[in-house]
PDB file of N, CA and C in Angstrom:
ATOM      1  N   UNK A   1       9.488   4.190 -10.976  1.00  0.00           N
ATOM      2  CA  UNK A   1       8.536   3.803  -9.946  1.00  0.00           C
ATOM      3  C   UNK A   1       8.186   2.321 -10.001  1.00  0.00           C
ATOM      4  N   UNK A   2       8.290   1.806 -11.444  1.00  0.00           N
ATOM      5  CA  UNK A   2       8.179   0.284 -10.995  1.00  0.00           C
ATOM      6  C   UNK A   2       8.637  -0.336 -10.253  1.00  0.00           C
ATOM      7  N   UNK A   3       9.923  -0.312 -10.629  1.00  0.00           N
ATOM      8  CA  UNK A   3      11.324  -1.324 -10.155  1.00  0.00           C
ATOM      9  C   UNK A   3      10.592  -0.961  -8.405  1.00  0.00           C
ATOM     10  N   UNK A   4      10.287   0.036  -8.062  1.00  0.00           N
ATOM     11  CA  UNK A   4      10.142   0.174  -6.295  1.00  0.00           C
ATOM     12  C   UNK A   4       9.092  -0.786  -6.056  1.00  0.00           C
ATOM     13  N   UNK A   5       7.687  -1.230  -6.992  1.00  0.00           N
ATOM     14  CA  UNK A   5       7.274  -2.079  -6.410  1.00  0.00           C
ATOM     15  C   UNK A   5       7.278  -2.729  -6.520  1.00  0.00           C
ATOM     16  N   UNK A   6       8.240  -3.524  -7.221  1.00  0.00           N
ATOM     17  CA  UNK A   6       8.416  -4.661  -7.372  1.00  0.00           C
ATOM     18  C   UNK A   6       9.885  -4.911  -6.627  1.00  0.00           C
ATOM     19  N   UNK A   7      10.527  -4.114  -5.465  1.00  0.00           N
ATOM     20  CA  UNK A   7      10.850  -4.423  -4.858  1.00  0.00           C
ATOM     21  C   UNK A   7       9.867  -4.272  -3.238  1.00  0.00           C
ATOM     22  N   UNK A   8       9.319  -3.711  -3.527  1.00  0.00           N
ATOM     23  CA  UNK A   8       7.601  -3.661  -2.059  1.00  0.00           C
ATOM     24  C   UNK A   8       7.124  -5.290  -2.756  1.00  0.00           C
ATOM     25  N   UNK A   9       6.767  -5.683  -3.445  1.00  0.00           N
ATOM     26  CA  UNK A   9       6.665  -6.880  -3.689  1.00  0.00           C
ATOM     27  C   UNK A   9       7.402  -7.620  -3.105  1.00  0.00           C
ATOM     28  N   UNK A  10       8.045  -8.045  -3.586  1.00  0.00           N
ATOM     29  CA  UNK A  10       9.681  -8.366  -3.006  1.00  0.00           C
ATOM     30  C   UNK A  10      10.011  -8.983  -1.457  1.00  0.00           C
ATOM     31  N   UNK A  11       9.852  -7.675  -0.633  1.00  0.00           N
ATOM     32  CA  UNK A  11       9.697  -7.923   0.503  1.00  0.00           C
ATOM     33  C   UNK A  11       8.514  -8.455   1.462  1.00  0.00           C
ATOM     34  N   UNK A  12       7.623  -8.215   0.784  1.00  0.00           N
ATOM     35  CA  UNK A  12       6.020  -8.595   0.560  1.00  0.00           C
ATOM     36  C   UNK A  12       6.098  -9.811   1.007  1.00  0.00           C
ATOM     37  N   UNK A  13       5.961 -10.597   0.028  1.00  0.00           N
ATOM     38  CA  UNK A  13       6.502 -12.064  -0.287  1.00  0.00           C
ATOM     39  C   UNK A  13       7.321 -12.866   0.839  1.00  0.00           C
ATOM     40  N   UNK A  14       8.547 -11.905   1.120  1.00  0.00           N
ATOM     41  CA  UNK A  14       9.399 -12.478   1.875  1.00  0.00           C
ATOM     42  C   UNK A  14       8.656 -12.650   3.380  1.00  0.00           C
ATOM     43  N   UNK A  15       8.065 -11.163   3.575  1.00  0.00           N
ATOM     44  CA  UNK A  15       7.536 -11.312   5.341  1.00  0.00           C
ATOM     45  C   UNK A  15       6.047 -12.412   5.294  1.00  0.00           C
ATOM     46  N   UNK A  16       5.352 -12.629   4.197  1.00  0.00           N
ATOM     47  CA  UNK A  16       4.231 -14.000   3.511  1.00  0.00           C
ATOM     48  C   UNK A  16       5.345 -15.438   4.435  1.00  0.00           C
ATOM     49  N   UNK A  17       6.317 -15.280   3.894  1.00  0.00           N
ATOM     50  CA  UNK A  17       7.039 -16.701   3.380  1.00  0.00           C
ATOM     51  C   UNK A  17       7.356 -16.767   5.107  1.00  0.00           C
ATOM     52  N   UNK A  18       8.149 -15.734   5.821  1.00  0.00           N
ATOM     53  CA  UNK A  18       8.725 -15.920   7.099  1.00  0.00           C
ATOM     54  C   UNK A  18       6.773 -16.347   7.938  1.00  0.00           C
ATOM     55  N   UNK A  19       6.355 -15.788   7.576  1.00  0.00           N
ATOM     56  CA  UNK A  19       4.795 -15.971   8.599  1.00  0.00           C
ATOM     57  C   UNK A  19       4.412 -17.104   8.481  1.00  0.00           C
ATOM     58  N   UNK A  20       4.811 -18.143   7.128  1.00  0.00           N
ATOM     59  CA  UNK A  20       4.201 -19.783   6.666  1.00  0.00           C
ATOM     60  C   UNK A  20       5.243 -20.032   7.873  1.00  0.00           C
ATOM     61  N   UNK A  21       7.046 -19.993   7.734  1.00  0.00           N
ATOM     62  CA  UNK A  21       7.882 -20.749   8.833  1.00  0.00           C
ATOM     63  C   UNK A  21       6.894 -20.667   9.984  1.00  0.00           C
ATOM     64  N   UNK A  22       6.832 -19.544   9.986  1.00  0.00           N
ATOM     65  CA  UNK A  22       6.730 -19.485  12.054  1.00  0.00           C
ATOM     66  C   UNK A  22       5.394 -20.640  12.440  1.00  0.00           C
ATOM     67  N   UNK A  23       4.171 -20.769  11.127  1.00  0.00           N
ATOM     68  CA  UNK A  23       3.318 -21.381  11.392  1.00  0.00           C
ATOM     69  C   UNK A  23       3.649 -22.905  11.450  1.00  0.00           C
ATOM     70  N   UNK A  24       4.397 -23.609  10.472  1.00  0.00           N
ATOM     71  CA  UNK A  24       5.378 -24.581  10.564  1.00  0.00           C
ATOM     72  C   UNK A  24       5.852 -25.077  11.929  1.00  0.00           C
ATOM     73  N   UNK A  25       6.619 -23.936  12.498  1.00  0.00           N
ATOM     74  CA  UNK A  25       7.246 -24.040  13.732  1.00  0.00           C
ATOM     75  C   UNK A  25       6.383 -24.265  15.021  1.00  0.00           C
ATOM     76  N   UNK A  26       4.974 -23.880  14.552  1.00  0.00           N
ATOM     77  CA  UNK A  26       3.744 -24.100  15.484  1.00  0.00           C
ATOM     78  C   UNK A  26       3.189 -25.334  15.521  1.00  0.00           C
ATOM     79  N   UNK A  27       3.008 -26.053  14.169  1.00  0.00           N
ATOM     80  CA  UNK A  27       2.397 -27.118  14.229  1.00  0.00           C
ATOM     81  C   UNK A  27       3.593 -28.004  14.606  1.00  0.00           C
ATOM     82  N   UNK A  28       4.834 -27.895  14.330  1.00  0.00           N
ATOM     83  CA  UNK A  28       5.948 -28.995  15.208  1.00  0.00           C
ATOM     84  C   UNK A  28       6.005 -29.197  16.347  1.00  0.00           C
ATOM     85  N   UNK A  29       5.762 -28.027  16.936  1.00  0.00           N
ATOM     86  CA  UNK A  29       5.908 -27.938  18.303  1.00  0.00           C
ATOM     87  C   UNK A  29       4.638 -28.415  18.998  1.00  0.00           C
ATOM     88  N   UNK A  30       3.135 -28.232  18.178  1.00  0.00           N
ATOM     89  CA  UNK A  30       2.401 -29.050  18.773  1.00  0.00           C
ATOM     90  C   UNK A  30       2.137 -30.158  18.778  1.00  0.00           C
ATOM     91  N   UNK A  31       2.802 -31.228  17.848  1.00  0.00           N
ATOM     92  CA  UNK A  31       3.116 -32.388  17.857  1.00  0.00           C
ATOM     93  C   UNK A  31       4.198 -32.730  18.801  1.00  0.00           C
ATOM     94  N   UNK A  32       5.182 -32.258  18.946  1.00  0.00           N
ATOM     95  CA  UNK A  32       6.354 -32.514  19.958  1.00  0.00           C
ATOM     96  C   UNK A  32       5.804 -32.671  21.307  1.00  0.00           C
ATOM     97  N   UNK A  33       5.067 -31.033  21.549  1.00  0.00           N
ATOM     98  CA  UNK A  33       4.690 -31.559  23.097  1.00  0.00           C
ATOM     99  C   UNK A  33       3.344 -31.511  23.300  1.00  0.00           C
ATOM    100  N   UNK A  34       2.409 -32.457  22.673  1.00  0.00           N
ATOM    101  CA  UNK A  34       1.204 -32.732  22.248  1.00  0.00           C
ATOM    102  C   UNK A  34       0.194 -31.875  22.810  1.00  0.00           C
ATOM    103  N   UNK A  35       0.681 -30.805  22.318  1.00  0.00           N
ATOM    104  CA  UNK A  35      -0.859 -29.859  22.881  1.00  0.00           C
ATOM    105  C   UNK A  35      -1.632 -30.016  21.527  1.00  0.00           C
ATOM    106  N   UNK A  36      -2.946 -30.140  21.874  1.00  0.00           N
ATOM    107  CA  UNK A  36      -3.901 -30.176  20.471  1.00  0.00           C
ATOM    108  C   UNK A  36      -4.420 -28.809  19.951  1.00  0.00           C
ATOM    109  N   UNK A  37      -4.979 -28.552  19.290  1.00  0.00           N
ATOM    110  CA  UNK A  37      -5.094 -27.288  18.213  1.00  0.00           C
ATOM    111  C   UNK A  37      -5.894 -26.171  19.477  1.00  0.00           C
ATOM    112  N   UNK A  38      -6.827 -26.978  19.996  1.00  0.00           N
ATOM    113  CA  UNK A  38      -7.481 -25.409  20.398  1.00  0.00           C
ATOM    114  C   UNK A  38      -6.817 -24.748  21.475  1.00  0.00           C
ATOM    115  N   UNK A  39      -6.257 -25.824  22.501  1.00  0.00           N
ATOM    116  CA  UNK A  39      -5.600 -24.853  23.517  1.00  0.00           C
ATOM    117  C   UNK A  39      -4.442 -24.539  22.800  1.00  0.00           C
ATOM    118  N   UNK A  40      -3.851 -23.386  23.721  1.00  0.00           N
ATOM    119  CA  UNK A  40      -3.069 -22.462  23.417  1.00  0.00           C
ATOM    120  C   UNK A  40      -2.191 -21.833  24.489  1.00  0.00           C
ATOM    121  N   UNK A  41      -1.839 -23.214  25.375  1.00  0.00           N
ATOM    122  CA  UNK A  41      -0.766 -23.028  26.212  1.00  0.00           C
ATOM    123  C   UNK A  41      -0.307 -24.773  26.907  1.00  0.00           C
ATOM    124  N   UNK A  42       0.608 -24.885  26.987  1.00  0.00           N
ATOM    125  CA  UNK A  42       1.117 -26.152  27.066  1.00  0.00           C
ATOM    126  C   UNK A  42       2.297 -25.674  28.079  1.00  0.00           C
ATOM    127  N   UNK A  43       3.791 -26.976  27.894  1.00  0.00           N
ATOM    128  CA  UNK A  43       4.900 -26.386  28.206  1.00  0.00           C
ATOM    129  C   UNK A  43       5.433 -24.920  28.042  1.00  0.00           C
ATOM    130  N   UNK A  44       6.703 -24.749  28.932  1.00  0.00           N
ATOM    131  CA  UNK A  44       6.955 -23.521  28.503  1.00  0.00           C
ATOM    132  C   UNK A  44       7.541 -23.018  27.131  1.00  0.00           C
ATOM    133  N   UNK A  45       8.079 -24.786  26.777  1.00  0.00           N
ATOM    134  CA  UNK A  45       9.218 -24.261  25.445  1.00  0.00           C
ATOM    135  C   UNK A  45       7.678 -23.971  24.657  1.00  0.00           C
ATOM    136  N   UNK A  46       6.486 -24.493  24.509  1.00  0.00           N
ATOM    137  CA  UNK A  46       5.738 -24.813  23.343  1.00  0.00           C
ATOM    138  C   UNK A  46       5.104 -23.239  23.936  1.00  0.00           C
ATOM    139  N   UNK A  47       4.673 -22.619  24.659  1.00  0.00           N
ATOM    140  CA  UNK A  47       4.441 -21.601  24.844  1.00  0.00           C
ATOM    141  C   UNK A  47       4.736 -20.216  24.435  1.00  0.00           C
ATOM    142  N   UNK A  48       6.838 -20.380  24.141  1.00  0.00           N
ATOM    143  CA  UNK A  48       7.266 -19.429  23.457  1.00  0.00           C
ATOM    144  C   UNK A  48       7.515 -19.733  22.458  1.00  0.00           C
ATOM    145  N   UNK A  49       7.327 -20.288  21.276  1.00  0.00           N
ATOM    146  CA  UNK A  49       7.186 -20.857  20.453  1.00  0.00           C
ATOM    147  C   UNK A  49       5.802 -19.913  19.763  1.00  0.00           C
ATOM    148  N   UNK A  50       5.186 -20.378  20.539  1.00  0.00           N
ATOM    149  CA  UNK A  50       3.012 -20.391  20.299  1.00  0.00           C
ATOM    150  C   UNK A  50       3.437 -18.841  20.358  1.00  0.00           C
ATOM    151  N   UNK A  51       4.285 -18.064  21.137  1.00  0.00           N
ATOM    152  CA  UNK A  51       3.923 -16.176  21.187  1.00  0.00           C
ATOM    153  C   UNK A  51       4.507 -15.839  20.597  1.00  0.00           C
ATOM    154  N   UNK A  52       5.769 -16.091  20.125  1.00  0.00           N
ATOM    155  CA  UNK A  52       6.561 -15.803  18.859  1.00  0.00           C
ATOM    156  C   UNK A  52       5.830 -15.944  17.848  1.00  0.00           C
ATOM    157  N   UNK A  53       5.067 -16.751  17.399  1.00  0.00           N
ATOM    158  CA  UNK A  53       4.661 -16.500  16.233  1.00  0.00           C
ATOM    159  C   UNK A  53       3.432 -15.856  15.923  1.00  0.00           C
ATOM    160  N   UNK A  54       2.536 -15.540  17.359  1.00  0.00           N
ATOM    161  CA  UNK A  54       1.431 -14.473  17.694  1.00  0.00           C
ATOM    162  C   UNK A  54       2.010 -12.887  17.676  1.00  0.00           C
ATOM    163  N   UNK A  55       2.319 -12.954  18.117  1.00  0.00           N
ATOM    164  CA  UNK A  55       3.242 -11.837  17.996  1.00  0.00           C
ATOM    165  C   UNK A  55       4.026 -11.192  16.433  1.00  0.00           C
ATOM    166  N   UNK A  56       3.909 -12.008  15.891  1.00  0.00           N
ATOM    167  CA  UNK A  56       4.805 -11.174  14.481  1.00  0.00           C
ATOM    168  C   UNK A  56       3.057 -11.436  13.910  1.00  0.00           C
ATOM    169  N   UNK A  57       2.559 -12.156  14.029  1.00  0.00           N
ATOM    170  CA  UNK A  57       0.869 -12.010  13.484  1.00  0.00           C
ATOM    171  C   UNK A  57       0.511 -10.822  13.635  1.00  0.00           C
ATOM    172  N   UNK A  58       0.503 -10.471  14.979  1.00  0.00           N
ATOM    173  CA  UNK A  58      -0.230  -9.601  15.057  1.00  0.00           C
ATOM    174  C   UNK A  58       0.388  -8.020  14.876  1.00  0.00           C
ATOM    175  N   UNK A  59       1.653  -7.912  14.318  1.00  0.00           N
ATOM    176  CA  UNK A  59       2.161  -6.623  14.133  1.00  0.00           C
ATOM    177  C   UNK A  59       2.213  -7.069  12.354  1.00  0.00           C
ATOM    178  N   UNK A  60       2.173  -8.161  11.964  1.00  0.00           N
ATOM    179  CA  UNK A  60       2.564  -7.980  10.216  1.00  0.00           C
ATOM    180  C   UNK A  60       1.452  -7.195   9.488  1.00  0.00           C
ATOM    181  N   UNK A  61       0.225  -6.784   9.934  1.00  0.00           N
ATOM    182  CA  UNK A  61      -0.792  -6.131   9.192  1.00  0.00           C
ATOM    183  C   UNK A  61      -0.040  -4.763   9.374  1.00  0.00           C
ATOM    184  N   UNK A  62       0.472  -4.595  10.478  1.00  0.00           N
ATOM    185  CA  UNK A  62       0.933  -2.891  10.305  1.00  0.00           C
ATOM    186  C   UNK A  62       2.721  -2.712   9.343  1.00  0.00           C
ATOM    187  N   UNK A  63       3.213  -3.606   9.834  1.00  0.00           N
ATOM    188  CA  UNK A  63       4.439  -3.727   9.106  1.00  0.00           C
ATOM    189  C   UNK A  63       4.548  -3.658   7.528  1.00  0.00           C
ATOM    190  N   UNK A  64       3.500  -4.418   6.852  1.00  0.00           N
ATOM    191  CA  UNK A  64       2.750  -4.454   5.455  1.00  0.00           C
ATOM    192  C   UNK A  64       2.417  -2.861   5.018  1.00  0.00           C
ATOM    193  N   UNK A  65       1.331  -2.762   6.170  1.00  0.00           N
ATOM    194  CA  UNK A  65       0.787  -0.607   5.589  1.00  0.00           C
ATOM    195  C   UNK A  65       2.085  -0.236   5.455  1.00  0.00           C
ATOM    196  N   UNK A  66       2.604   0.114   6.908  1.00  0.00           N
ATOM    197  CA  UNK A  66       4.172   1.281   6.945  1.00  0.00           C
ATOM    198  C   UNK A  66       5.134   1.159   5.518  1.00  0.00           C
ATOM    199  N   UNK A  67       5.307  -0.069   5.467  1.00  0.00           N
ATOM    200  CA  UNK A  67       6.424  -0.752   4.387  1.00  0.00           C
ATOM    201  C   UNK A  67       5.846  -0.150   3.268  1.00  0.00           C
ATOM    202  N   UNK A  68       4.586  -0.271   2.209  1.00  0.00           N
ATOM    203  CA  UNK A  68       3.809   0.315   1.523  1.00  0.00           C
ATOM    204  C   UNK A  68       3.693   1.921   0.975  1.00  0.00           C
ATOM    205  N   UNK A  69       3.136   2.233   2.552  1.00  0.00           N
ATOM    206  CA  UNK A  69       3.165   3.676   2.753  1.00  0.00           C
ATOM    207  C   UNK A  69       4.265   4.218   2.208  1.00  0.00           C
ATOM    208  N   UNK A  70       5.457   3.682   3.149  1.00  0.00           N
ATOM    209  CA  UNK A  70       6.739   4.657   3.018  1.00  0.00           C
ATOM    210  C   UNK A  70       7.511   4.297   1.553  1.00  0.00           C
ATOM    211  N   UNK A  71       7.187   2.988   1.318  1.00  0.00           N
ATOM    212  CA  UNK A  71       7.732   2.905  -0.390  1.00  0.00           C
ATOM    213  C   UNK A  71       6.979   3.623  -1.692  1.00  0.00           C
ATOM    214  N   UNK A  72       5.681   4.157  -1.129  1.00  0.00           N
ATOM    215  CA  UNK A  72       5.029   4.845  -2.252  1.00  0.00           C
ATOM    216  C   UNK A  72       5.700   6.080  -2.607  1.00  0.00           C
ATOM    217  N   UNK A  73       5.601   6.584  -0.530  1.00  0.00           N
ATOM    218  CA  UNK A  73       5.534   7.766  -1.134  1.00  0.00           C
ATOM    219  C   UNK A  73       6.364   8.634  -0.455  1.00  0.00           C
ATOM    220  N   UNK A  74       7.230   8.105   0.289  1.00  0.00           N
ATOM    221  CA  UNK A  74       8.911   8.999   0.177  1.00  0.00           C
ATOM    222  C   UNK A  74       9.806   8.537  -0.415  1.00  0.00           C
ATOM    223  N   UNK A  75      10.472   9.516  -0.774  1.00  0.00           N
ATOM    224  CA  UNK A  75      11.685   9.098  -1.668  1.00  0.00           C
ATOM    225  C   UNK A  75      13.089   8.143  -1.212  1.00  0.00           C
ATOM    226  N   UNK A  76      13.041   7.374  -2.158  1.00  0.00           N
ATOM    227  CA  UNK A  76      14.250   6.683  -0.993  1.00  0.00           C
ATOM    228  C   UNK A  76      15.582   6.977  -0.758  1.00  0.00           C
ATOM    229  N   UNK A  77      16.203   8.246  -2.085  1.00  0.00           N
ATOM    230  CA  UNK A  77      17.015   8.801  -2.074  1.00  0.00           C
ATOM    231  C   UNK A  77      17.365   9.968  -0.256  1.00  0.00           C
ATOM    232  N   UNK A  78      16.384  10.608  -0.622  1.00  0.00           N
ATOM    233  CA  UNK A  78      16.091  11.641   0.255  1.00  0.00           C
ATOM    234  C   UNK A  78      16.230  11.292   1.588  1.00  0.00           C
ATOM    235  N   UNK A  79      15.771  10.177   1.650  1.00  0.00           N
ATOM    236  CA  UNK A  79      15.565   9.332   3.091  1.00  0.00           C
ATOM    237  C   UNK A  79      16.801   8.981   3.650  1.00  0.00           C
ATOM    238  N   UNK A  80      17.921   8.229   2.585  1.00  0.00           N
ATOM    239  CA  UNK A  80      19.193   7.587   2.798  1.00  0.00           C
ATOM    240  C   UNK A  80      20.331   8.927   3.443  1.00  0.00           C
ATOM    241  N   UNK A  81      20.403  10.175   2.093  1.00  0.00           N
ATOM    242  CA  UNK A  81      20.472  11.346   2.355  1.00  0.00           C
ATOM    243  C   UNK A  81      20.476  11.490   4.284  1.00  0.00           C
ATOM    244  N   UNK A  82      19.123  11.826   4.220  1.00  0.00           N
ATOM    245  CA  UNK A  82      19.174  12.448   6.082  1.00  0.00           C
ATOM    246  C   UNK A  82      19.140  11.339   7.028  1.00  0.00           C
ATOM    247  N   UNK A  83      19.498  10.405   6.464  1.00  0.00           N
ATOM    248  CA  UNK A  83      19.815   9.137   7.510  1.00  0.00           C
ATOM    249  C   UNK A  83      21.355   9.182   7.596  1.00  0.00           C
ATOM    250  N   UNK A  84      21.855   8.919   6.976  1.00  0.00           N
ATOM    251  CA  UNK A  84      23.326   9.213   6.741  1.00  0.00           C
ATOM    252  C   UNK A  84      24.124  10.229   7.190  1.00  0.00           C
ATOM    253  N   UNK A  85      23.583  11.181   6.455  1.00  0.00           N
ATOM    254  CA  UNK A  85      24.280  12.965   7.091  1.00  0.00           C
ATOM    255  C   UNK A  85      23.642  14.005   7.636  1.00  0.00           C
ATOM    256  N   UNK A  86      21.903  13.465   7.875  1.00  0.00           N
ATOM    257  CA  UNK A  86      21.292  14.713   8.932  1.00  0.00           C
ATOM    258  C   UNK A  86      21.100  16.045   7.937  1.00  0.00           C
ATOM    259  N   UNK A  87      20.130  15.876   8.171  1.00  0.00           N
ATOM    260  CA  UNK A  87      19.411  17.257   7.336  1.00  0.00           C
ATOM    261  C   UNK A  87      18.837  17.441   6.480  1.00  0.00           C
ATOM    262  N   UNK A  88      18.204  18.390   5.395  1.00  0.00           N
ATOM    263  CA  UNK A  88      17.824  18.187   4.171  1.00  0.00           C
ATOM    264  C   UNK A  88      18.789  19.353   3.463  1.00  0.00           C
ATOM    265  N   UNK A  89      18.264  18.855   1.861  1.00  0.00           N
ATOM    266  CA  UNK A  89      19.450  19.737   1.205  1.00  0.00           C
ATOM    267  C   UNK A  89      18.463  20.632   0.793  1.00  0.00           C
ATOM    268  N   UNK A  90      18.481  22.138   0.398  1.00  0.00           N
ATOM    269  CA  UNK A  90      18.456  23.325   0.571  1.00  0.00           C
ATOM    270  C   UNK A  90      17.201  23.156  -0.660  1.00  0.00           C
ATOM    271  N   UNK A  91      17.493  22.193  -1.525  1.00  0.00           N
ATOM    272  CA  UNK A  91      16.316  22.725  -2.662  1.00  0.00           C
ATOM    273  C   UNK A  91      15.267  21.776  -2.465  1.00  0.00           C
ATOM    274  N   UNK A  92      15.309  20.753  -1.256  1.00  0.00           N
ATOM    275  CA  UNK A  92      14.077  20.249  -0.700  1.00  0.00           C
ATOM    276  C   UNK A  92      12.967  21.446  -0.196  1.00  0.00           C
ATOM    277  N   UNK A  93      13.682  22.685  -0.041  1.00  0.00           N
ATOM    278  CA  UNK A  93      12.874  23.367   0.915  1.00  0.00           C
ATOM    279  C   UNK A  93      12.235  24.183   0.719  1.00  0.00           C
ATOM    280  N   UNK A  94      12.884  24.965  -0.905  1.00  0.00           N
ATOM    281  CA  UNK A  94      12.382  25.652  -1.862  1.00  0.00           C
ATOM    282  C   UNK A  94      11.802  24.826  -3.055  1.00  0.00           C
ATOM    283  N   UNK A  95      10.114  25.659  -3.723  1.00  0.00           N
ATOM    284  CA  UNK A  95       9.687  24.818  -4.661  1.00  0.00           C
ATOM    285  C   UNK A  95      10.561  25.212  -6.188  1.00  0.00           C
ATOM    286  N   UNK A  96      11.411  23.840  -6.495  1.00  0.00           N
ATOM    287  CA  UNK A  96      12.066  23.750  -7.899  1.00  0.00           C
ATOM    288  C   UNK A  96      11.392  23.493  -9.084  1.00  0.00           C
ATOM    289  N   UNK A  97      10.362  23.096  -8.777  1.00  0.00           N
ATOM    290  CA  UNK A  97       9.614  22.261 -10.061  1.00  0.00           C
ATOM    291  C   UNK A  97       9.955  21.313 -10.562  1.00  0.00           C
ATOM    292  N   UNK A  98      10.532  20.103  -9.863  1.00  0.00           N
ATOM    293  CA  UNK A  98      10.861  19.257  -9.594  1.00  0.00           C
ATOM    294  C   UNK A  98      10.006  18.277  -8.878  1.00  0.00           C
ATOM    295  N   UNK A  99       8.942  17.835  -9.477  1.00  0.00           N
ATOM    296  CA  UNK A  99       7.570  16.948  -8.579  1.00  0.00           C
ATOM    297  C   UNK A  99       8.527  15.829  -7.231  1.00  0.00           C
ATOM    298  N   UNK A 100       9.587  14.956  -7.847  1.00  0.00           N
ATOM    299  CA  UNK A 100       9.858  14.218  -6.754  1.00  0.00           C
ATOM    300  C   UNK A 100      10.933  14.686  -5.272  1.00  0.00           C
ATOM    301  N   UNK A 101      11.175  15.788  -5.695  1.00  0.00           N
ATOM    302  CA  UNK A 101      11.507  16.960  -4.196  1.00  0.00           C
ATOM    303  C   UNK A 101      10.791  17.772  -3.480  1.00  0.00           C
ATOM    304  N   UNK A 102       8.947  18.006  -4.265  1.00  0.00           N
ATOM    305  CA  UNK A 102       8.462  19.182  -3.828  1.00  0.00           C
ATOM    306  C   UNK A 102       7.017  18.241  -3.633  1.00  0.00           C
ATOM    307  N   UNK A 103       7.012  16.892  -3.044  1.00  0.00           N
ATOM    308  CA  UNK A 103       5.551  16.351  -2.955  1.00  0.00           C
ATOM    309  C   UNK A 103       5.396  16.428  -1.594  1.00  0.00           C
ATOM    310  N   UNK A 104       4.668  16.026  -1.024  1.00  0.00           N
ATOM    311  CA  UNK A 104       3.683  16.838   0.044  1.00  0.00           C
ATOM    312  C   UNK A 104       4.682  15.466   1.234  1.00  0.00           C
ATOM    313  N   UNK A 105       4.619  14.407   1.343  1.00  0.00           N
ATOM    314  CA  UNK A 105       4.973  14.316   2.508  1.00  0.00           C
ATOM    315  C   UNK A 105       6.742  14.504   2.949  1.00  0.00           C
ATOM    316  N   UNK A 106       7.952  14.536   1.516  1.00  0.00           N
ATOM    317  CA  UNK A 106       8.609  15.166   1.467  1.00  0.00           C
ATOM    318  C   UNK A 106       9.103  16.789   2.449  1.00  0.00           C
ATOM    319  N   UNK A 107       8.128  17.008   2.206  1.00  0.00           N
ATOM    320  CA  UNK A 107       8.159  18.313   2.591  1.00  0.00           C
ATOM    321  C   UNK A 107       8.236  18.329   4.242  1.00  0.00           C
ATOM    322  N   UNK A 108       6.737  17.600   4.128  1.00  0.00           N
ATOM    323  CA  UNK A 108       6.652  18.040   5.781  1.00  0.00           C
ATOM    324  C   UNK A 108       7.502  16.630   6.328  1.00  0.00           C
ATOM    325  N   UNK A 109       8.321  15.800   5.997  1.00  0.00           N
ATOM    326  CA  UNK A 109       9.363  15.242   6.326  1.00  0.00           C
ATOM    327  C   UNK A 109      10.355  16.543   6.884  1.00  0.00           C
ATOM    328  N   UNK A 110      11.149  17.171   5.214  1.00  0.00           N
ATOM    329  CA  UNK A 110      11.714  18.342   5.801  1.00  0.00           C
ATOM    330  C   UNK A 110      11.464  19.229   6.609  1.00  0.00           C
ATOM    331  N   UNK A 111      10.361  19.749   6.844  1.00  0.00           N
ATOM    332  CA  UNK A 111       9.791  20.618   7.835  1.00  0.00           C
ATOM    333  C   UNK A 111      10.091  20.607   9.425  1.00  0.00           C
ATOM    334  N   UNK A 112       9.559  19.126   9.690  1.00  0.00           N
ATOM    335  CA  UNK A 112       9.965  18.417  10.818  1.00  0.00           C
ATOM    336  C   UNK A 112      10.953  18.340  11.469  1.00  0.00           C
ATOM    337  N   UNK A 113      12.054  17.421  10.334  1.00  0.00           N
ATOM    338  CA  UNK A 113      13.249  17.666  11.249  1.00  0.00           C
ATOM    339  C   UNK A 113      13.797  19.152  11.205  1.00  0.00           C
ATOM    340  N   UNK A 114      13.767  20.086  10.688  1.00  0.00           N
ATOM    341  CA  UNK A 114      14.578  21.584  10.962  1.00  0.00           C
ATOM    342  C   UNK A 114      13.580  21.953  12.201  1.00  0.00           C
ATOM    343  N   UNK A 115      12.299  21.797  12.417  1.00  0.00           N
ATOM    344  CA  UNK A 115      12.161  22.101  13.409  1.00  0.00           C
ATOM    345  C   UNK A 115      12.439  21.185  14.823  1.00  0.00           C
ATOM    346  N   UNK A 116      13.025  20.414  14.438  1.00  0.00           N
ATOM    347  CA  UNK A 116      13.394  19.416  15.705  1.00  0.00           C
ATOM    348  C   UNK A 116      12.312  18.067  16.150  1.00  0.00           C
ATOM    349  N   UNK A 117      11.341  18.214  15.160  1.00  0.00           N
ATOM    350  CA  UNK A 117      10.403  17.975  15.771  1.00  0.00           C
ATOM    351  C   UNK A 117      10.793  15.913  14.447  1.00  0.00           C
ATOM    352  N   UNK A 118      10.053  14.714  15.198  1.00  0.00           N
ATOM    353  CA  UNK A 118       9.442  13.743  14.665  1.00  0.00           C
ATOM    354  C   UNK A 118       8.723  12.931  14.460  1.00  0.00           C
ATOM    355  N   UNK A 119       8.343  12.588  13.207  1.00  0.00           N
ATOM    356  CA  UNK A 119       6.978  11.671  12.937  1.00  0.00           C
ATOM    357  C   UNK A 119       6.979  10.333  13.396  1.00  0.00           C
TER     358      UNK A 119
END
């Protein structure tokens, strides 16, 4: 379980590091085509520029949870598994006594797709 968060770290870091660029890419562009700090619309290039990087702002707080979430606490084996070849394997479905096949969102992962149904 370490090594996983310290690859959730990992990526952590990385989507930190891409959010400094994009801010970078903001203050160039407001020097280029001299819009000053408070407004927040200028040319068109400096405009898409200015929403590109509003835009990954404002989805990286959820991108952070999901990423988190799903590295805690599904398995990444399991995941690759029914991404790959569709389905679950038979002793996901029955309890083995096996804690990392028989934990709770596991399950109703499996549950889901046999019934057709997704999260």
């Amino acid at each position: 379980m370490p090594h996983h968060i310290v690859l959730l770290g990992a990526v952590t870091l990385l989507g930190v590091l891409e959010q400094a660029y994009f801010a970078l890419q903001v203050i160039a562009a407001r020097r280029k085509y001299s819009v000053s700090p408070p407004s927040t619309s200028g040319p068109p290039e400096f405009d898409r520029i200015f929403r590109a990087q509003v835009n990954c702002t404002e989805y990286f707080p959820m991108f952070i949870a999901v990423l988190w979430l799903a590295g805690i606490f599904f398995h990444q084996g399991t995941s690759l598994r029914q991404h790959f070849r569709g389905g679950m394997p038979p002793s996901i479905l029955r309890n083995t006594g096996d804690s990392k096949f028989t934990s709770p969102p596991v399950l109703v992962s499996a549950l889901t797709q046999r019934r057709g149904c997704t999260l």
